[in-house]
Protein backbone atom coordinates (compact mmCIF):
# COMPACT_ATOMS: atom_id res chain seq x y z
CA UNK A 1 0.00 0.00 0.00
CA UNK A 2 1.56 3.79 -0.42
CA UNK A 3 2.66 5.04 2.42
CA UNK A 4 1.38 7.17 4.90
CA UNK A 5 2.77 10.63 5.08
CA UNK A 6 2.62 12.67 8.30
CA UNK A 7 1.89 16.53 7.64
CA UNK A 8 1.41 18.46 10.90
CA UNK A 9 1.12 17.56 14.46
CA UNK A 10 -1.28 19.36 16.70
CA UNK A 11 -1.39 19.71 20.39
CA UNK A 12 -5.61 20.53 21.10
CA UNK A 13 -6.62 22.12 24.75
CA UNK A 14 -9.36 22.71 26.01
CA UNK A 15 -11.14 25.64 24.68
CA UNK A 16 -11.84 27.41 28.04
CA UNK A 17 -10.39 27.29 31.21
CA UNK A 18 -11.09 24.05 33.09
CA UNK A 19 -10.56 22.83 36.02
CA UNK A 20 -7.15 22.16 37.76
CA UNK A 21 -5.84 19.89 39.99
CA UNK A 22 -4.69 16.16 40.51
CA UNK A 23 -6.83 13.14 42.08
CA UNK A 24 -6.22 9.67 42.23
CA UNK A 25 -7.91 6.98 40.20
CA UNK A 26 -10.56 4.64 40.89
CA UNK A 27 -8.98 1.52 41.96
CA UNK A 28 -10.58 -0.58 38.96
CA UNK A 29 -9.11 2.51 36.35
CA UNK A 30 -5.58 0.73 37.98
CA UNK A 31 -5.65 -2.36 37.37
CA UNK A 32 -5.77 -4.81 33.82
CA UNK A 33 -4.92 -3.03 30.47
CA UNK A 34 -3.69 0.88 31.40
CA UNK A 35 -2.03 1.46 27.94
CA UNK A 36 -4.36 2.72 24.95
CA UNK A 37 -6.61 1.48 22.81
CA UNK A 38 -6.78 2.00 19.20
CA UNK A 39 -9.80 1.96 17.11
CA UNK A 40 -10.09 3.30 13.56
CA UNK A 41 -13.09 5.11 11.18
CA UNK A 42 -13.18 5.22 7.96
CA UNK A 43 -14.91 7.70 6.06
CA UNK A 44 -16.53 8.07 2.35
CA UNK A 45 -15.35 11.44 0.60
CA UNK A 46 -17.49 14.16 2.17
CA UNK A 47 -20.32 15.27 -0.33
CA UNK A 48 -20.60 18.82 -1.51
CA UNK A 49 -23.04 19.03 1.28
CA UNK A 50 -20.16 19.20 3.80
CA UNK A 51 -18.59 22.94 3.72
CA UNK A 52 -16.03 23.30 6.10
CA UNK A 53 -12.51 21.71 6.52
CA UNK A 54 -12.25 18.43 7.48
CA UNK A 55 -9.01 18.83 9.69
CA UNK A 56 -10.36 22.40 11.03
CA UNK A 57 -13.77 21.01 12.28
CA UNK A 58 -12.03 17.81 13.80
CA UNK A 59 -9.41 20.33 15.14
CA UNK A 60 -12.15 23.04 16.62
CA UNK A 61 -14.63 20.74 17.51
CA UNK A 62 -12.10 18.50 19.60
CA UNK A 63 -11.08 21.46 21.59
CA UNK A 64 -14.47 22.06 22.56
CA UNK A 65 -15.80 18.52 23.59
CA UNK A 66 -12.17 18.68 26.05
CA UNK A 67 -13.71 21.33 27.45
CA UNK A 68 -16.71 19.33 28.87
CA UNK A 69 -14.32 16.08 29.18
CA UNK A 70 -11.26 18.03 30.65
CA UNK A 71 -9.77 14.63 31.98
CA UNK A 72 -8.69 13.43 28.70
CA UNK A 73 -6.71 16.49 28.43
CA UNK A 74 -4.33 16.06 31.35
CA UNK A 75 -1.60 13.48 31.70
CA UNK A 76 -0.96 10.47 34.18
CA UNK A 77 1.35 10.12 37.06
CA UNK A 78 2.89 7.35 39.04
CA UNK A 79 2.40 7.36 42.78
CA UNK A 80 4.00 4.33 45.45
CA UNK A 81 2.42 1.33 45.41
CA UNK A 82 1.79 0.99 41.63
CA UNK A 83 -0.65 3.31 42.10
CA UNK A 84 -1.33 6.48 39.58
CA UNK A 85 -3.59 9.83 40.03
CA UNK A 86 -4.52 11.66 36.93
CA UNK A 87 -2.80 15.63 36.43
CA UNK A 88 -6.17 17.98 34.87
CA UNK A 89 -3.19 20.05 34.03
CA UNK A 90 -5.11 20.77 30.29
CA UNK A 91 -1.69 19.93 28.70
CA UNK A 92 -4.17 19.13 25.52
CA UNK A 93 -4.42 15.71 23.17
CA UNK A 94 -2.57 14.98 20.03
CA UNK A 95 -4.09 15.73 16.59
CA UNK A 96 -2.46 14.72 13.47
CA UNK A 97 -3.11 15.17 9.99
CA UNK A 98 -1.49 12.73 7.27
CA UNK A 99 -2.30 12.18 3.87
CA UNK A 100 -1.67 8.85 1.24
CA UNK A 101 -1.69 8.15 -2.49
CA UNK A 102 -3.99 4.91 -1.28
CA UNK A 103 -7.37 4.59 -1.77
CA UNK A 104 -10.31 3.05 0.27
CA UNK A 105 -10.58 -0.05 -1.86
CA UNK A 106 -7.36 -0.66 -0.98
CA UNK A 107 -8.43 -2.06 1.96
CA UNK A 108 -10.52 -4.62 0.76
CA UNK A 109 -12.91 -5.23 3.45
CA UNK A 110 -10.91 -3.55 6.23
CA UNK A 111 -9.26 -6.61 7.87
CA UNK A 112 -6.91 -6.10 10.47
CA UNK A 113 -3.08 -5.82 8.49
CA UNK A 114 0.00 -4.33 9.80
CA UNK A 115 -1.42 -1.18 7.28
CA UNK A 116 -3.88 0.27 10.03
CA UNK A 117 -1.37 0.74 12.15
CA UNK A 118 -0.17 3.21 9.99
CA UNK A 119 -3.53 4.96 10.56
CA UNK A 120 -3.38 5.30 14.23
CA UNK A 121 -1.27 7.54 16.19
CA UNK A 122 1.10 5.10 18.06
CA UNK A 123 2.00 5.50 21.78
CA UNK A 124 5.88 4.76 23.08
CA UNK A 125 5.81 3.47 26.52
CA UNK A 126 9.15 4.12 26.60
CA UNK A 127 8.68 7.85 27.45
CA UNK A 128 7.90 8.61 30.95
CA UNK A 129 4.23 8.61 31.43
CA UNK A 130 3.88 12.17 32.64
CA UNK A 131 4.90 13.32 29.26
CA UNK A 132 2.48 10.45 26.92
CA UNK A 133 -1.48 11.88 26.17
CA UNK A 134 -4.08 10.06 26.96
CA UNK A 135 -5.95 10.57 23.66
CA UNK A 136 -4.35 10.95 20.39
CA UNK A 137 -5.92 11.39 17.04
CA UNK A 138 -4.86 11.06 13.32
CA UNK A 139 -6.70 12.51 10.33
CA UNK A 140 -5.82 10.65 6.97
CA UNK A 141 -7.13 11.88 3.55
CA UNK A 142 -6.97 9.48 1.17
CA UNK A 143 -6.48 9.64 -3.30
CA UNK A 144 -9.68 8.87 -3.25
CA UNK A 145 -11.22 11.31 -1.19
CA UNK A 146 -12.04 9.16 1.03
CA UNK A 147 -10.88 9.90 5.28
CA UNK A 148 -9.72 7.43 8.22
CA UNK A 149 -9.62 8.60 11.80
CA UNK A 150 -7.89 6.98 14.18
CA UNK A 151 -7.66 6.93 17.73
CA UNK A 152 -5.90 5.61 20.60
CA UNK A 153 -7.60 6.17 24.26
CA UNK A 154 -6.08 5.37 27.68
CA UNK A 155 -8.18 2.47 28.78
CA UNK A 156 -6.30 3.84 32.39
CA UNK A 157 -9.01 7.19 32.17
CA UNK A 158 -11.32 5.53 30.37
CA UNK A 159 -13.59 2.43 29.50
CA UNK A 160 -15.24 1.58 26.17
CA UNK A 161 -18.69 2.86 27.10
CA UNK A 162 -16.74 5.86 28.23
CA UNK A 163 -14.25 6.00 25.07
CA UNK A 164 -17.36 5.40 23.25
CA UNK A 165 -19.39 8.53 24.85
CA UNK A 166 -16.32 10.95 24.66
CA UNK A 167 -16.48 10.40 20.49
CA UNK A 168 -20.40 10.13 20.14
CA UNK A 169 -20.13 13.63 22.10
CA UNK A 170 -17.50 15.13 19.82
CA UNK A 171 -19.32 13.99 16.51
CA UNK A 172 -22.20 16.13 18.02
CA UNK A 173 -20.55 19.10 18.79
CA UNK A 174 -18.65 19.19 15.38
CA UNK A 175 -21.93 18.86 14.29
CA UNK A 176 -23.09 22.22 16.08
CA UNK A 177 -25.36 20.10 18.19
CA UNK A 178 -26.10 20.11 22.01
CA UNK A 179 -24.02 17.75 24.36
CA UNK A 180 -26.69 14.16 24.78
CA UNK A 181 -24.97 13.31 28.14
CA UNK A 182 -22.78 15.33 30.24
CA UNK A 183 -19.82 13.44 31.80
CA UNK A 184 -20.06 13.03 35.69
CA UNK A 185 -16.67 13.02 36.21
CA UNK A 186 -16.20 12.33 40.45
CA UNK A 187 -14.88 9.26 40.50
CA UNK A 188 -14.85 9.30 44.12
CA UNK A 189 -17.91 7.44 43.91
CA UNK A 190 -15.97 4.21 43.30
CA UNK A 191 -14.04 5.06 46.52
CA UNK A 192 -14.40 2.86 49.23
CA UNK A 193 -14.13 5.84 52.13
CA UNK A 194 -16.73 3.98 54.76
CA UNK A 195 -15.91 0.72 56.23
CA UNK A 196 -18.27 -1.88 54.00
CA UNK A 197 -21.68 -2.80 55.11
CA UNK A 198 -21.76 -6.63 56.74
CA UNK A 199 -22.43 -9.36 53.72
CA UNK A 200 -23.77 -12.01 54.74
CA UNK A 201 -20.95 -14.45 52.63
CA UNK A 202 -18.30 -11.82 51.40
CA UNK A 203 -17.58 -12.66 47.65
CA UNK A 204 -14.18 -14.06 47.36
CA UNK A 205 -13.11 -11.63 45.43
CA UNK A 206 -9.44 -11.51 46.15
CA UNK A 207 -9.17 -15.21 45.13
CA UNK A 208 -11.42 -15.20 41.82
CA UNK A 209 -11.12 -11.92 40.49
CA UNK A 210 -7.27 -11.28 40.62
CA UNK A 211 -5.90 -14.72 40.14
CA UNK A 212 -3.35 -15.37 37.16
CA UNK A 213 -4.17 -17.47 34.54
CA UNK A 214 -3.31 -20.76 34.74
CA UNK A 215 -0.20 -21.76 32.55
CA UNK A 216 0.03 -25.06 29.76
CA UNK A 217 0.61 -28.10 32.09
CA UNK A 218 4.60 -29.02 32.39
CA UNK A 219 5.33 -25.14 32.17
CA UNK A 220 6.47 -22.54 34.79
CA UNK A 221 5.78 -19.43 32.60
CA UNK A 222 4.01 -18.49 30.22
CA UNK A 223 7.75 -17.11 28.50
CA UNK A 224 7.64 -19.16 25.59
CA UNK A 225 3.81 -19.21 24.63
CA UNK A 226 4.15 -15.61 24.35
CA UNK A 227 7.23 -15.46 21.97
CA UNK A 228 5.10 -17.60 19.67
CA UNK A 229 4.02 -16.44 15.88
CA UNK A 230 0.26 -14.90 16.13
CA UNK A 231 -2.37 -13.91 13.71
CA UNK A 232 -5.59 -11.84 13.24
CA UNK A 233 -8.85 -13.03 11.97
CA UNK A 234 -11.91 -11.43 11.35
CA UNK A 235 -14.61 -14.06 11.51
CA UNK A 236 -18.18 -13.42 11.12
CA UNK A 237 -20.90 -15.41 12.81
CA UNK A 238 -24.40 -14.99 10.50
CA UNK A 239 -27.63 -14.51 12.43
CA UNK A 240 -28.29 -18.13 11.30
CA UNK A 241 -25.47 -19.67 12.72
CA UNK A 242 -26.43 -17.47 16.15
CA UNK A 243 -29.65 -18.92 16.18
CA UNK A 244 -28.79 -22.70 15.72
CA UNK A 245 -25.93 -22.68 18.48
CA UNK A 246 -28.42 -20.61 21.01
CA UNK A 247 -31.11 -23.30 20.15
CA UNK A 248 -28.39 -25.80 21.34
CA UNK A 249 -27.56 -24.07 24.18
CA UNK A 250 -31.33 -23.55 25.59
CA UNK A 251 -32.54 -26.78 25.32
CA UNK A 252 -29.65 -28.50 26.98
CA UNK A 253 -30.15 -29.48 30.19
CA UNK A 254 -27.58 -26.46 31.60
CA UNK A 255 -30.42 -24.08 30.28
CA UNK A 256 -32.46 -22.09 32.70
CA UNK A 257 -35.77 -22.06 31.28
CA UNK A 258 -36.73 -18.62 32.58
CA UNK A 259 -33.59 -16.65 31.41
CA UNK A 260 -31.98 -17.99 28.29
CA UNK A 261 -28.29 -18.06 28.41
CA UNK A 262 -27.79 -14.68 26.11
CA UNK A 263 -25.68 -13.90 22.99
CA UNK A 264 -22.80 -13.75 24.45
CA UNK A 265 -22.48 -16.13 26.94
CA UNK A 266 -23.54 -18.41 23.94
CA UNK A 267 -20.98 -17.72 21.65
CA UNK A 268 -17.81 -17.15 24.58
CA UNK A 269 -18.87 -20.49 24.83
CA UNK A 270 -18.16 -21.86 21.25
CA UNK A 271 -15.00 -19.74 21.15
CA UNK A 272 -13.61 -21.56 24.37
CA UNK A 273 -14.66 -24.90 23.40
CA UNK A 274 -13.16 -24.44 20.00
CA UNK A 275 -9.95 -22.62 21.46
CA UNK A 276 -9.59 -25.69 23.64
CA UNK A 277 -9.82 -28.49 20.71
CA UNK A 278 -7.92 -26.21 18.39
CA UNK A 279 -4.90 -26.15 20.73
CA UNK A 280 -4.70 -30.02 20.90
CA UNK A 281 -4.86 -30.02 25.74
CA UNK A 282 -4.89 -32.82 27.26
CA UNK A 283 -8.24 -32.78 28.83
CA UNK A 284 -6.89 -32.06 32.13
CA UNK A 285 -5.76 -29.06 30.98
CA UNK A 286 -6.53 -25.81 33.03
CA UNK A 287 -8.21 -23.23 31.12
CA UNK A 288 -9.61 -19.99 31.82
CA UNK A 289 -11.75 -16.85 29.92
CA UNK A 290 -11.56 -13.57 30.84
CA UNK A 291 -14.81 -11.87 30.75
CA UNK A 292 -14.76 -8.05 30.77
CA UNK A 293 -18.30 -6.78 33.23
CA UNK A 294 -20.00 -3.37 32.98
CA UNK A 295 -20.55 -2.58 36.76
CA UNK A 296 -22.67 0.93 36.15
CA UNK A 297 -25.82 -1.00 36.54
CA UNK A 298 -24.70 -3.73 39.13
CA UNK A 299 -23.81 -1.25 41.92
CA UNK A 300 -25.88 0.05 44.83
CA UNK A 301 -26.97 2.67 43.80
CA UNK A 302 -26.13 2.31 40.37
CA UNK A 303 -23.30 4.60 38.79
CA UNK A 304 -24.89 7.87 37.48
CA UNK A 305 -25.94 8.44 33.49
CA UNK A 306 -22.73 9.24 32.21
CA UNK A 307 -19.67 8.41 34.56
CA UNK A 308 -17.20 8.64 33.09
CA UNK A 309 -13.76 6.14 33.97
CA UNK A 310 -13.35 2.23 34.11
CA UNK A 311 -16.39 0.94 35.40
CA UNK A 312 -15.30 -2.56 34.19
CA UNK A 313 -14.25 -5.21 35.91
CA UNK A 314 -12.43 -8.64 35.24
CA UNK A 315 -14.60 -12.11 35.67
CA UNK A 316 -13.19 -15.54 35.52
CA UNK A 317 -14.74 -18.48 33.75
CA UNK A 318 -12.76 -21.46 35.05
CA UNK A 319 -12.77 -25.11 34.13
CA UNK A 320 -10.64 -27.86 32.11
CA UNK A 321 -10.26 -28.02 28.22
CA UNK A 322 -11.77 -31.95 28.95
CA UNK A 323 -14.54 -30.70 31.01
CA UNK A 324 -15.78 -28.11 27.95
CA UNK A 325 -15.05 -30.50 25.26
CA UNK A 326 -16.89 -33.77 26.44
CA UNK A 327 -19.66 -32.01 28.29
CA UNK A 328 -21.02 -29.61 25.47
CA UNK A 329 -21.88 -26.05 24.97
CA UNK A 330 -24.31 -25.40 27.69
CA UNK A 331 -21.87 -26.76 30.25
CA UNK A 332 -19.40 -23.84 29.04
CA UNK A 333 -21.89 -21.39 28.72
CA UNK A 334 -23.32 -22.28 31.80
CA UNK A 335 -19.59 -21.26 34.04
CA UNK A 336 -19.42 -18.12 31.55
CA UNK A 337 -22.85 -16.86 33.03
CA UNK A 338 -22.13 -18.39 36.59
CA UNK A 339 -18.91 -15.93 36.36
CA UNK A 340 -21.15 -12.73 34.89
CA UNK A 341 -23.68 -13.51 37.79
CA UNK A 342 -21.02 -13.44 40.08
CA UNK A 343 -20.37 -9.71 39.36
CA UNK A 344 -22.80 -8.80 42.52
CA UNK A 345 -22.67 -4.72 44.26
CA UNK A 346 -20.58 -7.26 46.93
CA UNK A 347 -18.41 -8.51 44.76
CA UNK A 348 -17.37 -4.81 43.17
CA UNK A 349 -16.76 -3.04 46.91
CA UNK A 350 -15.04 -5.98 48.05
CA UNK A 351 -12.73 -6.03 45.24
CA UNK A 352 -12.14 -2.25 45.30
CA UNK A 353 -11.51 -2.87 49.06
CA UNK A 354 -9.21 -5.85 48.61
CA UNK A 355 -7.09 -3.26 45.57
CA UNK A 356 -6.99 -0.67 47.66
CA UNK A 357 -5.38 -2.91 50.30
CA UNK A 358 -3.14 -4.33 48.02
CA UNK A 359 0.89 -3.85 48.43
CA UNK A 360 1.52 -2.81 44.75
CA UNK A 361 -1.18 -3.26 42.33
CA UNK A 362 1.35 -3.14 39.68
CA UNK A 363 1.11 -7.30 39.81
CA UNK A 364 -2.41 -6.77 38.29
CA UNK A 365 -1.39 -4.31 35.51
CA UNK A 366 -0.28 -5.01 31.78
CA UNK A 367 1.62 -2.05 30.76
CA UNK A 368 3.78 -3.33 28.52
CA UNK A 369 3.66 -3.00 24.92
CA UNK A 370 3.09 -5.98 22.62
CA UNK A 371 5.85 -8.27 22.76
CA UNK A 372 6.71 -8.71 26.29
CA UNK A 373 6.94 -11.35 28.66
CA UNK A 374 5.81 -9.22 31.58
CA UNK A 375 2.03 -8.84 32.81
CA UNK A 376 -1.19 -10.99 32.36
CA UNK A 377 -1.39 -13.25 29.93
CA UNK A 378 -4.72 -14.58 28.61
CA UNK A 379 -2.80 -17.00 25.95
CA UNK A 380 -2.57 -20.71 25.41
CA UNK A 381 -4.41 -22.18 27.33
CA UNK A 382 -6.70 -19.50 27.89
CA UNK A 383 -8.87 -16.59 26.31
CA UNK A 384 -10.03 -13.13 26.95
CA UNK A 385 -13.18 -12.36 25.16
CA UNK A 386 -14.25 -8.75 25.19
CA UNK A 387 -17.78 -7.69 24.17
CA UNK A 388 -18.75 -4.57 22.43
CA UNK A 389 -22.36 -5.98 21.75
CA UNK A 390 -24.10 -3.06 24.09
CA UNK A 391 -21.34 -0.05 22.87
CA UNK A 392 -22.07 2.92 20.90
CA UNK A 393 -19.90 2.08 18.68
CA UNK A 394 -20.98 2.86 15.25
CA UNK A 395 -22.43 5.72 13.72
CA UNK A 396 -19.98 8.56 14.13
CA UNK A 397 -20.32 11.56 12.51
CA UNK A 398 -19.05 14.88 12.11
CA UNK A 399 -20.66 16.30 9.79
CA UNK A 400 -19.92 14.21 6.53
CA UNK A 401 -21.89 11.29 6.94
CA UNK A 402 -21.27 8.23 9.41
CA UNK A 403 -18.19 5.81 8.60
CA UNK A 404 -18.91 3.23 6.58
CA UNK A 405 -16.47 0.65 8.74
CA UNK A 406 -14.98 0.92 11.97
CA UNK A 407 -13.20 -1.92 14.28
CA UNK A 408 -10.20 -1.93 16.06
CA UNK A 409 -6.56 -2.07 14.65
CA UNK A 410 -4.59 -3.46 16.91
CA UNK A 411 -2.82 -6.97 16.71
CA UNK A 412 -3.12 -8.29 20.01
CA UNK A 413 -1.81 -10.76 21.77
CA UNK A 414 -2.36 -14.55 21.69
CA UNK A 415 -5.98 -15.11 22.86
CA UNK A 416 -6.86 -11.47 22.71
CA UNK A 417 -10.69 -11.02 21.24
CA UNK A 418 -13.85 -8.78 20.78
CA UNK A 419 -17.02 -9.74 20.05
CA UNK A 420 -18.86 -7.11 17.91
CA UNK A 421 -22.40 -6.86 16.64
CA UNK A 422 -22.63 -6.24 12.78
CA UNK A 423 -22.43 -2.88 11.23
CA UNK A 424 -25.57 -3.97 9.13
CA UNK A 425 -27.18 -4.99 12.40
CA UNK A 426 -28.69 -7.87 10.78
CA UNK A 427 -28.46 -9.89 13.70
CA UNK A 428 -25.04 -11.45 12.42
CA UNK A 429 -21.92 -10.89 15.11
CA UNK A 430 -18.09 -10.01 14.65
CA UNK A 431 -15.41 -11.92 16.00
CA UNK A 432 -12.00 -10.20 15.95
CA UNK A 433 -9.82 -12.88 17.30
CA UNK A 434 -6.14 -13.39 17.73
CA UNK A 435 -4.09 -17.09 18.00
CA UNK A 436 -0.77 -18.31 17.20
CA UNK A 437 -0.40 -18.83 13.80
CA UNK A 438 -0.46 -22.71 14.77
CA UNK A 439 -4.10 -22.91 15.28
CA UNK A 440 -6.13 -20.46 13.75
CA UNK A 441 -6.96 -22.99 10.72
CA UNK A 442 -8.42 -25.21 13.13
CA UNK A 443 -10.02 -23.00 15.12
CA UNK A 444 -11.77 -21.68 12.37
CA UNK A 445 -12.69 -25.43 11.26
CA UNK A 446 -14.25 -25.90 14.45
CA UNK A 447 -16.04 -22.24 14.85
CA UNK A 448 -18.00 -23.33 11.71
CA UNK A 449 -18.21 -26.40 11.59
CA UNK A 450 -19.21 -27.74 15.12
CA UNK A 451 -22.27 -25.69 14.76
């Protein structure tokens, strides 16, 4: 593909004064993935509708949704204990505007290649983190006429429902329209101030929640499995294959007649059972899945309309690659919802108690860049599945008409996937999944054809 030529680099502030001072974090904003995460749009040419500039409205428009979301715009800093507090020292975000000789079609149907990383701003962890922002932007106008935007968001500030409001917001404003939802932006409602009210069995938080993955059987790290040759796929599940494995899955006798298991727990299932036969375990094989929770609604009182941070929390689906294989889908399905269910008010406040208790919580961070042997590893022989089935996620526009793809970019690690609903929202789902190069063929073999 051409490459990518960088034209200007923009620092963006706020466009008023905002608020100044440090605070620390929530304690779930401290712990799992604190680097950034990169998602990309891409754009049509803008019609003759569209009058302004494209980089001046992103540019303008930007400054004025930091205004209302003045977080983004300050910078991170480490305290003792692994800990960090966020600086709202409005040092600004970076904007940059590149242009290539590609075109659109180049893409093909925008699978994951080492191309789109050419299309988001990358972040070197390298530099001390005082000095990194915690949003960064790139504008790229294409041969064709046709725009990318790319972003990479510190998933330490922020969440993907909160990622996910900060753009919807920004699309509006550059859109001369009214905020939808202001931020609430105390995240001292996640602090555990007040000794905890009496539960009458205490989750066990510390033990489930913050637990590391178990490793292959015969190893002692995990050193080797992550040195290993990975790939992306792209793989998309048709409404009619959704159907047929959810029929499965609620008429076996793991089904509770009066809920249904849902989507997701459904298809985490199939992925884990498939992982598990594609990787060739024994079948006493430990294996875990990483389930990423939304708390806002599953704390007393709920987390007001808008809050804005990591509201997310880790849940752990345990069991053996024997136990999923031999017993079926609605057994695995079955510990994926037991895990989700899990994810009580007691369960959050415990776990923010047991974190805040912690010695260093940097034993429950990965903040290292791709690559490295250090932090949590949801490889061989287990899986993190993300959803983004309930996120805002598509239709962002600025003025020019919504994209007409978006996903994310990155190449992620060995076990590293999303679960996204169809742009066409025909009922079919996305699954953006990453394996060593070893098994992807039969993982695919079995996502399709054990259905």
């Amino acid at each position: 593909m051409a490459p990518i030529i960088l034209r200007n680099i923009y620092t963006i502030v706020p466009s008023e004064p905002t608020w100044a001072g440090c605070f620390p974090l929530a304690e779930w904003d401290l712990v799992g993935t604190i680097t950034h995460v990169p998602t990309v749009y891409f754009y049509n040419k803008p019609s003759e509708l569209f009058q302004g500039n494209v980089v001046e409205t992103l540019r303008n428009s930007l400054s004025r949704a930091l205004f209302h979301f003045y977080p983004m715009a300050g910078r991170l800093k480490w305290l003792p204990r692994g800990r960090l507090e966020l600086d709202c020292n409005a040092e600004g975000v970076s904007f940059m505007e590149a242009e290539s000789e590609a075109k659109l079609s180049d893409f093909n149907d925008f699978s994951p290649t080492p191309e789109f990383e050419k299309l988001v701003p990358q972040v070197n962890y390298k530099h001390p983190i005082e000095t990194i922002p915690l949003f960064l932007a790139q504008v790229t106008r294409f041969k064709c006429g046709g725009i990318s935007l790319g972003v990479s968001i510190s998933h330490a500030v922020v969440d993907g429902q909160s990622a996910f409001h900060f753009l919807s917001e920004w699309g509006r404003i550059a859109r001369g329209e009214p905020l939808e939802t202001t931020p609430f932006l105390d995240r001292k409602i996640l602090w555990t101030g007040k000794p905890l009210p009496p539960f009458a069995s205490p989750p066990q938080c510390e033990r489930k929640g913050f637990e590391q993955p178990p490793l292959l059987i015969g190893e002692t790290d995990n050193v080797e499995e992550r040195k290993k040759k990975t790939t992306v796929e792209i793989l998309k599940l048709s409404k009619t294959l959704i159907e047929k494995l959810r029929s499965r899955v609620n008429t076996s006798e793991y089904a509770d007649p009066a809920r249904g298991f849902t989507r997701y727990e459904t298809v985490a299932g199939h992925v884990w059972r498939c992982a598990s036969k594609a990787r060739g375990h024994s079948p006493e094989q430990p294996t875990s899945l990483g389930i990423c929770v939304d708390t806002r609604s599953r704390v007393q009182p709920p987390l007001p309309r808008g809050y804005f941070g990591n509201a997310t929390i880790n849940a752990v689906a345990r069991s053996t690659s024997g136990e999923l294989i031999s017993n079926g889908l609605g057994f695995a399905a079955e510990k994926i919802s037991e895990a989700i269910k899990s994810v009580t008010n007691e369960y959050v406040m415990t776990g923010i108690e047991y974190l805040k208790n912690h010695e260093d919580l940097k034993t429950f961070q990965d903040i290292h860049a791709l690559g490295s042997t250090d932090g949590p590893f949801y490889g061989n022989p287990n899986l993190g599945l993300v959803s983004w089935l309930t996120l805002p996620m598509y239709g962002l526009d600025f003025g020019w008409g919504k994209e007409v793809h978006m996903g994310p970019c990155t190449h992620d690690g060995d076990g590293g996937s999303l679960l996204l609903p169809d742009k066409n929202d025909d009922g079919s789902l996305i699954l953006a999944t990453c394996l060593q190069v070893a098994h992807m063929e039969a993982f695919k073999k079995h996502l399709y054809e054990d259905i």
